[in-house]
PDB file of N, CA and C in Angstrom:
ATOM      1  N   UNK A   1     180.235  39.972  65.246  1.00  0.00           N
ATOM      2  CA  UNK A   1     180.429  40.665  63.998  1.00  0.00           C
ATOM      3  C   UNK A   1     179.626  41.950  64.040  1.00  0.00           C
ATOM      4  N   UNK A   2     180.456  43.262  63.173  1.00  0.00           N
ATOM      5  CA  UNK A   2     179.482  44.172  63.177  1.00  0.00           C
ATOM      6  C   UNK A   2     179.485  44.537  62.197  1.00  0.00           C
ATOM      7  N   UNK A   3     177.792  45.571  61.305  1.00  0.00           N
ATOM      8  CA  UNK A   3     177.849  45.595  60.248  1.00  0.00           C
ATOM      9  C   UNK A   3     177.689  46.908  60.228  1.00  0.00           C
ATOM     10  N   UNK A   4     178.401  47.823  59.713  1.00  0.00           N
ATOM     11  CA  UNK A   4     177.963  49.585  59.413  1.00  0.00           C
ATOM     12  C   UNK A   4     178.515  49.996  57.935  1.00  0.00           C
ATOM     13  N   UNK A   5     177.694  50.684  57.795  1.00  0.00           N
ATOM     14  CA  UNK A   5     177.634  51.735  56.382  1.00  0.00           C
ATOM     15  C   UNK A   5     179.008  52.297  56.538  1.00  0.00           C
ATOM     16  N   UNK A   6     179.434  52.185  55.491  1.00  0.00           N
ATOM     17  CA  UNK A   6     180.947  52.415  55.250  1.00  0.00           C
ATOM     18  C   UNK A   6     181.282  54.433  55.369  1.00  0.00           C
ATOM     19  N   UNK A   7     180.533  55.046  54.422  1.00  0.00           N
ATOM     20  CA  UNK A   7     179.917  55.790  54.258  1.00  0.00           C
ATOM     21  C   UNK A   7     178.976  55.725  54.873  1.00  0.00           C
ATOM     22  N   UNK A   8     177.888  56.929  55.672  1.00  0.00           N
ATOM     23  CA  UNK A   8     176.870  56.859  55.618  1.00  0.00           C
ATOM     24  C   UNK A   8     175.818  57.338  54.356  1.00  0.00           C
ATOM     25  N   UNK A   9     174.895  56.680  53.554  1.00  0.00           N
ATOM     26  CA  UNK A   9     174.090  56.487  52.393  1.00  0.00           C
ATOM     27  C   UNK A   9     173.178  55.466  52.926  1.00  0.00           C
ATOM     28  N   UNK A  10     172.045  55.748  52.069  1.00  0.00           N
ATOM     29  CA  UNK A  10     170.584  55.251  51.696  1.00  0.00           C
ATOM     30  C   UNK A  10     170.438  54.084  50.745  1.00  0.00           C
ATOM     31  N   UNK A  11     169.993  52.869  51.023  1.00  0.00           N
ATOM     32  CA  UNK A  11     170.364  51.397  50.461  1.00  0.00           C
ATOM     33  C   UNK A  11     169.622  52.453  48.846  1.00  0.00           C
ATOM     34  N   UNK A  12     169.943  51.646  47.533  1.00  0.00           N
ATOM     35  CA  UNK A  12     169.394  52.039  46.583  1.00  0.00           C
ATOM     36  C   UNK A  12     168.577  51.079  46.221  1.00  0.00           C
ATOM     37  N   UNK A  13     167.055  51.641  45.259  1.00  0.00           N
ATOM     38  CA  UNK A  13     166.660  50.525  44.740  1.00  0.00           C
ATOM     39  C   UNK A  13     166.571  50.685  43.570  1.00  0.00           C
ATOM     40  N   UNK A  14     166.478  49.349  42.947  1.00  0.00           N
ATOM     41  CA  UNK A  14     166.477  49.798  41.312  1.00  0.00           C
ATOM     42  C   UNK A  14     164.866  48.659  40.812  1.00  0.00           C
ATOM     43  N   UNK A  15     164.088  49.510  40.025  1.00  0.00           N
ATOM     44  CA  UNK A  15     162.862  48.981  39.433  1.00  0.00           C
ATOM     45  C   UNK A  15     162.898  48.299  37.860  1.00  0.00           C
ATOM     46  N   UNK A  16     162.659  47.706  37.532  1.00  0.00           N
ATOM     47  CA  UNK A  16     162.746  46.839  36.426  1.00  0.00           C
ATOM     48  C   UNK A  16     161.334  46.846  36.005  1.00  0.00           C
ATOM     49  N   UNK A  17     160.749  47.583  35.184  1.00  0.00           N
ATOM     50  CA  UNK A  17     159.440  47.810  34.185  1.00  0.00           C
ATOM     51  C   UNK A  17     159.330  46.479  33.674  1.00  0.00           C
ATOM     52  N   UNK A  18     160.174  45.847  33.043  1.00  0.00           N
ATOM     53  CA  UNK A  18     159.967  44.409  32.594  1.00  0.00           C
ATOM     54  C   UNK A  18     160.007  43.321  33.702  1.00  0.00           C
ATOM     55  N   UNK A  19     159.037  42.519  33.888  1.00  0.00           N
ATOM     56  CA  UNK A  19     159.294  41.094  34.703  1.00  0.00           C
ATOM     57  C   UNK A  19     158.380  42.025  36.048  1.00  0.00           C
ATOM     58  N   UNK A  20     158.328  42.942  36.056  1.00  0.00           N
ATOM     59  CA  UNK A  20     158.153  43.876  37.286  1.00  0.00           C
ATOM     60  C   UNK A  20     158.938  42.906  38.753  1.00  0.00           C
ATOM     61  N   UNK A  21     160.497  43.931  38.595  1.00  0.00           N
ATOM     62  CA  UNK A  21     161.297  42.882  39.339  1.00  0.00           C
ATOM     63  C   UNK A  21     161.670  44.242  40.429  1.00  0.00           C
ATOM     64  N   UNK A  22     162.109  44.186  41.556  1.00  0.00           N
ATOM     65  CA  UNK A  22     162.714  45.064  42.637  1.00  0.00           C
ATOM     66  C   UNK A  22     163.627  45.026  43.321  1.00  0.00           C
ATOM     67  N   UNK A  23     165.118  45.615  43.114  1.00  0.00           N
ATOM     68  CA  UNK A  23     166.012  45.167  43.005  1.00  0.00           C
ATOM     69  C   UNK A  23     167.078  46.041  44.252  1.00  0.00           C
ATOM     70  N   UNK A  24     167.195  46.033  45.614  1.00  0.00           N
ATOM     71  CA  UNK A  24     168.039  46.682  46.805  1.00  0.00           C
ATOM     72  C   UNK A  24     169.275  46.609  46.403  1.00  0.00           C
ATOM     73  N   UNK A  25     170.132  47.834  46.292  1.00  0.00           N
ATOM     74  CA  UNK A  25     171.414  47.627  46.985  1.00  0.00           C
ATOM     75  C   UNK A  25     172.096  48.203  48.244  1.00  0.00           C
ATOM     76  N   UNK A  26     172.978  47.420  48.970  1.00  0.00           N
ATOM     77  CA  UNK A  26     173.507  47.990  49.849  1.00  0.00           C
ATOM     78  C   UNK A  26     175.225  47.991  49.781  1.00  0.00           C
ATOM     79  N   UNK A  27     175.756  49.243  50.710  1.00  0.00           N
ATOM     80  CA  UNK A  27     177.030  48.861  50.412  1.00  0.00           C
ATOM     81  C   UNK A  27     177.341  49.027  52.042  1.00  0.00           C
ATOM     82  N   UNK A  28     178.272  47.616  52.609  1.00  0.00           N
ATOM     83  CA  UNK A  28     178.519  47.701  54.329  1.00  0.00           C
ATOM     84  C   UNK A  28     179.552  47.517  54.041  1.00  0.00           C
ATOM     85  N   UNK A  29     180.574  47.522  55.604  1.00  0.00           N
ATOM     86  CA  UNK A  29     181.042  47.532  56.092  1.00  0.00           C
ATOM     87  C   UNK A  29     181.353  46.275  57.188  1.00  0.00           C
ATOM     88  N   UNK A  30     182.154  45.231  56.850  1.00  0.00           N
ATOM     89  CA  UNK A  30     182.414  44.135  57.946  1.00  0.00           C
ATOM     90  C   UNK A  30     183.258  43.801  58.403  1.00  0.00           C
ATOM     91  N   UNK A  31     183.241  44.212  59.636  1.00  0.00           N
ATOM     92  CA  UNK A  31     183.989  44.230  61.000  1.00  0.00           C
ATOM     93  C   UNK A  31     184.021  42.981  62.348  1.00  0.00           C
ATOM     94  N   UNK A  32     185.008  42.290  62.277  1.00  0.00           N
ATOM     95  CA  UNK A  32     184.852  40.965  63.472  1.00  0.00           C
ATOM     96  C   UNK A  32     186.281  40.834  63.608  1.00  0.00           C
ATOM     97  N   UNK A  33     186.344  40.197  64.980  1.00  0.00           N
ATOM     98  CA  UNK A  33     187.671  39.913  65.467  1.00  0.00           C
ATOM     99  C   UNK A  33     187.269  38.550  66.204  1.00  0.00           C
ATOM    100  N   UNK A  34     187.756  37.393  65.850  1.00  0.00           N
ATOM    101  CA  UNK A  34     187.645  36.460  66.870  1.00  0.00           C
ATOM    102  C   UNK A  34     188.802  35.705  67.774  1.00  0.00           C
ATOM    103  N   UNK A  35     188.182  35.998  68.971  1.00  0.00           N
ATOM    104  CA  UNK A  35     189.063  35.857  69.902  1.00  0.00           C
ATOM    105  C   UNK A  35     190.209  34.860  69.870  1.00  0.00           C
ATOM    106  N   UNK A  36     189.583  33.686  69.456  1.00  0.00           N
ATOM    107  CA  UNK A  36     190.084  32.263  69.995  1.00  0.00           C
ATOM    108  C   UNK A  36     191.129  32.084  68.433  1.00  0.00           C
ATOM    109  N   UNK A  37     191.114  32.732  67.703  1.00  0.00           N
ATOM    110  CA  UNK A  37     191.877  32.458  66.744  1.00  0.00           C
ATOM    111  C   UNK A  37     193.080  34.132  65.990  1.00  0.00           C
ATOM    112  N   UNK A  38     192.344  35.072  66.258  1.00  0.00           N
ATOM    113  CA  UNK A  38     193.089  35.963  66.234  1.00  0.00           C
ATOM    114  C   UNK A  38     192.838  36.464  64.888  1.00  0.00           C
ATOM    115  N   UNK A  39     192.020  36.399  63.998  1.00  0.00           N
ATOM    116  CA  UNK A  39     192.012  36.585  62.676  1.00  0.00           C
ATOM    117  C   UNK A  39     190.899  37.988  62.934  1.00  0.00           C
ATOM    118  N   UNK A  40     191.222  39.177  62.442  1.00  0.00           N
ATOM    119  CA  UNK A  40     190.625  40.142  62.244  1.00  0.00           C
ATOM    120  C   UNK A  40     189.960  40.298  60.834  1.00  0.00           C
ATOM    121  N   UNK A  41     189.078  40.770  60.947  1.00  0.00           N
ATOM    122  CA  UNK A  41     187.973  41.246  59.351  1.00  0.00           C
ATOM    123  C   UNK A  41     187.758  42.455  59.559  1.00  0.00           C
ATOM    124  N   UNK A  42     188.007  43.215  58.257  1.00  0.00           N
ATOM    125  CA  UNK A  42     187.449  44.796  58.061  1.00  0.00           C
ATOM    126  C   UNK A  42     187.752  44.556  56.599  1.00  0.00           C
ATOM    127  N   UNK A  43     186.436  44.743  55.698  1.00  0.00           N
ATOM    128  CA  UNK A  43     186.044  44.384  54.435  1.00  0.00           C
ATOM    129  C   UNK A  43     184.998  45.303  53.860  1.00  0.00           C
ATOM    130  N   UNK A  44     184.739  45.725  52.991  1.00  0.00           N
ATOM    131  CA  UNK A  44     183.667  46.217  52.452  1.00  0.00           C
ATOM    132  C   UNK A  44     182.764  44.871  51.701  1.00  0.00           C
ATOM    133  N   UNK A  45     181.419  45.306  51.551  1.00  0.00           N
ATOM    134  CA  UNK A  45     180.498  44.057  51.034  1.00  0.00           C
ATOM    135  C   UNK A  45     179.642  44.794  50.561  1.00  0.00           C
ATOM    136  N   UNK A  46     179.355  44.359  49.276  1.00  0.00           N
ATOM    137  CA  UNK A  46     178.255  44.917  48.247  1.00  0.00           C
ATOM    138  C   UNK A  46     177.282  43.753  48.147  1.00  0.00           C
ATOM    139  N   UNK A  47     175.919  43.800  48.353  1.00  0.00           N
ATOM    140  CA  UNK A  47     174.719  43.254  48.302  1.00  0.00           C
ATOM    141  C   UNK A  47     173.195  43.357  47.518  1.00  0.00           C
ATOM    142  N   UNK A  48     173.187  42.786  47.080  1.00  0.00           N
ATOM    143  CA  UNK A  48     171.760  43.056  45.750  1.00  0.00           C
ATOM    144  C   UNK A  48     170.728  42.107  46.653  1.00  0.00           C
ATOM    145  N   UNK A  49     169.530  42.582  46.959  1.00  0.00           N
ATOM    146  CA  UNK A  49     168.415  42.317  47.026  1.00  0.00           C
ATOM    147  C   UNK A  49     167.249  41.803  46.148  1.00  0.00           C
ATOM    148  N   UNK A  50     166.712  40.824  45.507  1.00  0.00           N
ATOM    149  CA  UNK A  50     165.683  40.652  44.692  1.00  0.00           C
ATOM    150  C   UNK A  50     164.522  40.735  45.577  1.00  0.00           C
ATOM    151  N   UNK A  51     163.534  40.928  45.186  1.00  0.00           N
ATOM    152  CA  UNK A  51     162.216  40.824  46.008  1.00  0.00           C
ATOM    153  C   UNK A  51     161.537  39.999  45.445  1.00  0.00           C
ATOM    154  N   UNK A  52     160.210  39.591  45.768  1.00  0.00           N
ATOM    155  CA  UNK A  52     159.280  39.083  44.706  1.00  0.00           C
ATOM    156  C   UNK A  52     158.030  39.714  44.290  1.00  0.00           C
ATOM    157  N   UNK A  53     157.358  39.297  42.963  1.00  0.00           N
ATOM    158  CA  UNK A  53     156.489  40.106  42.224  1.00  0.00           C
ATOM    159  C   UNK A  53     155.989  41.076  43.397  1.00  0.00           C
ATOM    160  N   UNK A  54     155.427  40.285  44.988  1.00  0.00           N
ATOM    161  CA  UNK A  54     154.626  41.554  45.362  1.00  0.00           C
ATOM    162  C   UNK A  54     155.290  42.511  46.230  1.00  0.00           C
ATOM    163  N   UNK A  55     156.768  41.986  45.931  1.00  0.00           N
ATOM    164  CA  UNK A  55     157.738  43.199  46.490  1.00  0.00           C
ATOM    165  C   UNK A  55     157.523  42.803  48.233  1.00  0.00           C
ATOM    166  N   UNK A  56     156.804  41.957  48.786  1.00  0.00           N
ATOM    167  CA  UNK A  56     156.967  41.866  50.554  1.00  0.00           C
ATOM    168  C   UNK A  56     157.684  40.881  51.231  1.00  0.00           C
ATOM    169  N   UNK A  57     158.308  40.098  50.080  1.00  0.00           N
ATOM    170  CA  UNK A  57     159.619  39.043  50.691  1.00  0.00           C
ATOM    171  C   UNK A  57     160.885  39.013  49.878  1.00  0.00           C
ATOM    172  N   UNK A  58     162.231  39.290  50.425  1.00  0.00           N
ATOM    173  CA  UNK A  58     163.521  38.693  49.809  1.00  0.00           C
ATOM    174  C   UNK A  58     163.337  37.356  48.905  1.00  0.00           C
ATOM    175  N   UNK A  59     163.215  37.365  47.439  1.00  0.00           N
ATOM    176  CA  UNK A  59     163.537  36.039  46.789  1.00  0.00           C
ATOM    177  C   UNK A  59     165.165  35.799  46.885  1.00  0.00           C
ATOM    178  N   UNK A  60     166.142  36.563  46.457  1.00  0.00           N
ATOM    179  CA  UNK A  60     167.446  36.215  46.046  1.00  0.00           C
ATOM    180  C   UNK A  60     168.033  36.988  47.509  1.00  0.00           C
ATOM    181  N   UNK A  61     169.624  36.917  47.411  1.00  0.00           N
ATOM    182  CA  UNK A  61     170.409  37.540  47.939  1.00  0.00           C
ATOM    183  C   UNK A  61     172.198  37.477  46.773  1.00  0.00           C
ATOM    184  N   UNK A  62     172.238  38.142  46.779  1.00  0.00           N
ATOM    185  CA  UNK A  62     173.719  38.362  45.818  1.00  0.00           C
ATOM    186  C   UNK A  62     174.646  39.066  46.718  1.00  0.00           C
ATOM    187  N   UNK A  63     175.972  38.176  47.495  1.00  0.00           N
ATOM    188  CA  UNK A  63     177.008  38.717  48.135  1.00  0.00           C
ATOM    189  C   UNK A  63     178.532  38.832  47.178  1.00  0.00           C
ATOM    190  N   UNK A  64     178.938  40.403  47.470  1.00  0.00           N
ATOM    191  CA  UNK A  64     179.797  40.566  46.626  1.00  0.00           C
ATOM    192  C   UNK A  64     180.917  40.738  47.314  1.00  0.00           C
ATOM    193  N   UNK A  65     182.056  40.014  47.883  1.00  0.00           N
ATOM    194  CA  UNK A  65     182.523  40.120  48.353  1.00  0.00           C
ATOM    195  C   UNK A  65     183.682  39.121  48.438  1.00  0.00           C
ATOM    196  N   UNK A  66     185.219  39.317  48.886  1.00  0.00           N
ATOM    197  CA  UNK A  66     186.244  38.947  48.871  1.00  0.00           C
ATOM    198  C   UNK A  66     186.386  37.664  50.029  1.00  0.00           C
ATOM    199  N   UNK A  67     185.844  36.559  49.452  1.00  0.00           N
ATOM    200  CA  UNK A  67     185.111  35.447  50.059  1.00  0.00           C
ATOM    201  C   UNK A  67     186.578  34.048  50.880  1.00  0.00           C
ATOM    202  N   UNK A  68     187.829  34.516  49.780  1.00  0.00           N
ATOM    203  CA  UNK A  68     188.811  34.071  50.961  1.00  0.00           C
ATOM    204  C   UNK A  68     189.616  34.251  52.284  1.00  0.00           C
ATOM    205  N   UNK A  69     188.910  35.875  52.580  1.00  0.00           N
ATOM    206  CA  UNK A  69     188.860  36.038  53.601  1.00  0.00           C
ATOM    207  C   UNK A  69     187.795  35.231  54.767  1.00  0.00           C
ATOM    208  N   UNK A  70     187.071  35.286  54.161  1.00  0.00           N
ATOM    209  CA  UNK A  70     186.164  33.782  55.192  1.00  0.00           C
ATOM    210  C   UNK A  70     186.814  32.672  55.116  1.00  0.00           C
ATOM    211  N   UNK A  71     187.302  32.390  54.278  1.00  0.00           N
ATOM    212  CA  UNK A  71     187.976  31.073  54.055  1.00  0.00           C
ATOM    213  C   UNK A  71     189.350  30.630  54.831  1.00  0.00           C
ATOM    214  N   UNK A  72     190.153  32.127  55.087  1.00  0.00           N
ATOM    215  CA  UNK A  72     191.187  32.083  56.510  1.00  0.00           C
ATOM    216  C   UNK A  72     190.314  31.769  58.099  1.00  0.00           C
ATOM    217  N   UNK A  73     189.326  32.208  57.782  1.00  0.00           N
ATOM    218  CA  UNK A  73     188.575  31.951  59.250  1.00  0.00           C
ATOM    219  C   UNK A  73     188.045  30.988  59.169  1.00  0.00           C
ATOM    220  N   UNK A  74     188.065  30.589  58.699  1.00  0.00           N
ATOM    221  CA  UNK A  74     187.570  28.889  58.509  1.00  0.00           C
ATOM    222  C   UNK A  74     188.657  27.690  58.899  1.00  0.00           C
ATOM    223  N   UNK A  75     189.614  28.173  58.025  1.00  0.00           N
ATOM    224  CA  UNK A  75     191.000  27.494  58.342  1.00  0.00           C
ATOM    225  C   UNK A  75     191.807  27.615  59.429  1.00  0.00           C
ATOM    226  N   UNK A  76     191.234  28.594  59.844  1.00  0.00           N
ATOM    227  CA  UNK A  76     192.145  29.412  61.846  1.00  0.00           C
ATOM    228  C   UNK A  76     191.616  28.318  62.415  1.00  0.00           C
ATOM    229  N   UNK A  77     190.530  27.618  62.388  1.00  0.00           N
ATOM    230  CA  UNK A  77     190.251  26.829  63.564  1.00  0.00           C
ATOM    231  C   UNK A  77     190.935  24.921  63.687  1.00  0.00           C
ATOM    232  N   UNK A  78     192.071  25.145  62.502  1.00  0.00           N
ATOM    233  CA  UNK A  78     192.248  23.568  62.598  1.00  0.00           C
ATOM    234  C   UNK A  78     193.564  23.665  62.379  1.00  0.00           C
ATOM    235  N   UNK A  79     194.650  22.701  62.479  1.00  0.00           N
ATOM    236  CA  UNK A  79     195.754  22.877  62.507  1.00  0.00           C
ATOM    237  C   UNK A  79     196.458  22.613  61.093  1.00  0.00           C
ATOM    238  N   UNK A  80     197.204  23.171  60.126  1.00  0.00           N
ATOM    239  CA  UNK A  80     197.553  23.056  59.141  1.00  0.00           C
ATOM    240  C   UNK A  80     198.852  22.838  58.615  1.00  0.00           C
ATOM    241  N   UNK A  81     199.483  21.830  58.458  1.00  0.00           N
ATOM    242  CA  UNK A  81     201.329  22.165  57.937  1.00  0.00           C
ATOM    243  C   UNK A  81     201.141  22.562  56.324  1.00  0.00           C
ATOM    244  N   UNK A  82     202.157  23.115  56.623  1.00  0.00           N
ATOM    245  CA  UNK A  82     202.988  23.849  55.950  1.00  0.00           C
ATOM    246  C   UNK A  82     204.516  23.662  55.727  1.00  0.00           C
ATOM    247  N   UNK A  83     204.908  22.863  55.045  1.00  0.00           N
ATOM    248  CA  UNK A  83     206.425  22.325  55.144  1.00  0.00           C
ATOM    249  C   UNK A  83     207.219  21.679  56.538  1.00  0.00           C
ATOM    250  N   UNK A  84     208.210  21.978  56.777  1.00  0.00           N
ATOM    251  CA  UNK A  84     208.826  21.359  57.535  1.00  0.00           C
ATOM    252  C   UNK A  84     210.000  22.726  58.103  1.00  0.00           C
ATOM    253  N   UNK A  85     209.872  22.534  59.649  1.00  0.00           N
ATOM    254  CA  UNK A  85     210.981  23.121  60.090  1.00  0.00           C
ATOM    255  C   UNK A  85     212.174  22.833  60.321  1.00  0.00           C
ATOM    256  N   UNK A  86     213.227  23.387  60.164  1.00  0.00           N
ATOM    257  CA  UNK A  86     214.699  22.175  60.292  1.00  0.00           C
ATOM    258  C   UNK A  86     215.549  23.419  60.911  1.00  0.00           C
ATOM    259  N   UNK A  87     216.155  22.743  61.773  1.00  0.00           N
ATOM    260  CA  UNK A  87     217.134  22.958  63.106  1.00  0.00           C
ATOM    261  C   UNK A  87     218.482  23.492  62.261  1.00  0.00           C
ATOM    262  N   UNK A  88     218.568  22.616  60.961  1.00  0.00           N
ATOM    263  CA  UNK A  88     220.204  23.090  60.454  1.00  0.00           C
ATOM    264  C   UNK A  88     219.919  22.253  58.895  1.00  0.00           C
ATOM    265  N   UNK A  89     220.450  23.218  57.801  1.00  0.00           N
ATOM    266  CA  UNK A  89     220.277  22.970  56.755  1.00  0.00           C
ATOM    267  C   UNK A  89     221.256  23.541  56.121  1.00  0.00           C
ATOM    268  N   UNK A  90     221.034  23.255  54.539  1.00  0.00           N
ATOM    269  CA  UNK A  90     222.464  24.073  53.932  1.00  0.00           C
ATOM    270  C   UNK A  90     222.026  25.365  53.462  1.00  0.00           C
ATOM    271  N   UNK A  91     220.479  25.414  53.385  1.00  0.00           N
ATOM    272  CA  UNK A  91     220.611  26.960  53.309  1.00  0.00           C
ATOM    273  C   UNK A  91     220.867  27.893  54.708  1.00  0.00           C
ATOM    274  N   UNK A  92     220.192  27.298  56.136  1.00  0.00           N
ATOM    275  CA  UNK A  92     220.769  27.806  56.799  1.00  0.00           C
ATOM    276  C   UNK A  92     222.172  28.201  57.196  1.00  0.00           C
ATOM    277  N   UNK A  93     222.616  27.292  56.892  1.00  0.00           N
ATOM    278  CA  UNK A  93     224.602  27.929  56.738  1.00  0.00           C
ATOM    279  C   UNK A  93     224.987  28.293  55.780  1.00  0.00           C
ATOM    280  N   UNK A  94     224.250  28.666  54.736  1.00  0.00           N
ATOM    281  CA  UNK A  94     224.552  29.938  53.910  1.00  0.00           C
ATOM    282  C   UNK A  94     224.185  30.911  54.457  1.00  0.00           C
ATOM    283  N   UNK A  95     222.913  31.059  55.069  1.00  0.00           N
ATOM    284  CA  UNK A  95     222.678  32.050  55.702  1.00  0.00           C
ATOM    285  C   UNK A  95     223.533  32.691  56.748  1.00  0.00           C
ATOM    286  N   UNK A  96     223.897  31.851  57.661  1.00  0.00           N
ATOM    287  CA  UNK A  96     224.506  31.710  58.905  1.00  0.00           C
ATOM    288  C   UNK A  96     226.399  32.701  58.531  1.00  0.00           C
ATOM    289  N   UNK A  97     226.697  32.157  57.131  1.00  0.00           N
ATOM    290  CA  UNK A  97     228.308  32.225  56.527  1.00  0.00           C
ATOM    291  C   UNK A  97     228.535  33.854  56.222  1.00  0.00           C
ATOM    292  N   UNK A  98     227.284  34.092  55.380  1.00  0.00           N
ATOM    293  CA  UNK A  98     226.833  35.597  54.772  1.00  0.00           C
ATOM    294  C   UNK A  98     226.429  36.804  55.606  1.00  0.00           C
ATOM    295  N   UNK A  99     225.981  36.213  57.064  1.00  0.00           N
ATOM    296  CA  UNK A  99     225.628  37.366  58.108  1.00  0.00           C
ATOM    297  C   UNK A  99     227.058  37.308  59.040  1.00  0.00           C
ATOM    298  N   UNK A 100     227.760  36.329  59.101  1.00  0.00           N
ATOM    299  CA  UNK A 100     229.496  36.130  59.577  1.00  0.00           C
ATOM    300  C   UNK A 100     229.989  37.173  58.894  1.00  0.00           C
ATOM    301  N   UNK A 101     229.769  37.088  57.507  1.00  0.00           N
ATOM    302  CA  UNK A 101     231.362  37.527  56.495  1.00  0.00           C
ATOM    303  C   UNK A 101     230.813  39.341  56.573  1.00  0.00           C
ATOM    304  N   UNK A 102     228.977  39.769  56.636  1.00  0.00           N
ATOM    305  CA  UNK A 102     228.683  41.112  56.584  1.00  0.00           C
ATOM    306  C   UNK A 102     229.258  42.029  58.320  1.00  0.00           C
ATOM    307  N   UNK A 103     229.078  40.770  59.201  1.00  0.00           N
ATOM    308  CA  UNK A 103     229.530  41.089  60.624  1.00  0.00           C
ATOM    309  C   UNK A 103     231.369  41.727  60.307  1.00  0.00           C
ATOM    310  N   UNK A 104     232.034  40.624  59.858  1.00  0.00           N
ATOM    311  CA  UNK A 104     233.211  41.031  59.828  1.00  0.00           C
ATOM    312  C   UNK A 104     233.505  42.626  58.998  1.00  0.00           C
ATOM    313  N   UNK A 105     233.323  42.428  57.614  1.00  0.00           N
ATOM    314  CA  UNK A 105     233.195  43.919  56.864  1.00  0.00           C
ATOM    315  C   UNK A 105     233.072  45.148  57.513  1.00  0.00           C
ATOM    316  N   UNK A 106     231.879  44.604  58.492  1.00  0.00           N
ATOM    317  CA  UNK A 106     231.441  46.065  59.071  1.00  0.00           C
ATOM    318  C   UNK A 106     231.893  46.245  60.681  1.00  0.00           C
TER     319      UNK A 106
END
């Protein structure tokens, strides 16, 4: 996976006078392709940082981001049905009757 500034910009921080709280944002860029399943990612991701009172460790993390796309890559790795395939049906020979009758016309 790779992570780059979508834009290039300066994470922001925001200060909170009350609670004396310290608050990062970032805005990336996420980029992965995995091989064995074929599912590509290119996403933007917005991220909030909390710190704590003395501001020298991450308390929180807040990910903002379009999270069923992880959720296809999750699902790439196992096998899933999805209905049933059929060899000959009656919609297929409707189908089959309607591309006959447009063949002939034209």
């Amino acid at each position: 996976m790779r992570i780059t500034d979508d834009k290039p910009a300066y994470p922001n921080s925001i200060e909170y006078k009350e609670g004396a709280q310290l608050w990062v944002q970032t805005c990336e860029k996420h980029m992965m392709f995995k091989k064995k399943t074929g599912v590509k990612l290119d996403m933007p991701m917005h991220r909030l940082y909390k710190t704590n009172n003395e501001e020298n460790q991450i308390e929180s993390i807040f990910d903002y981001a379009d999270w069923r796309v992880y959720e296809e890559i999750w699902n790439s790795f196992s096998d899933i049905e999805n209905g049933k395939i059929y060899i000959n049906h009656e919609n297929i020979n409707s189908v089959r009757k309607s591309a006959y009758a447009f063949k002939i016309v034209n």
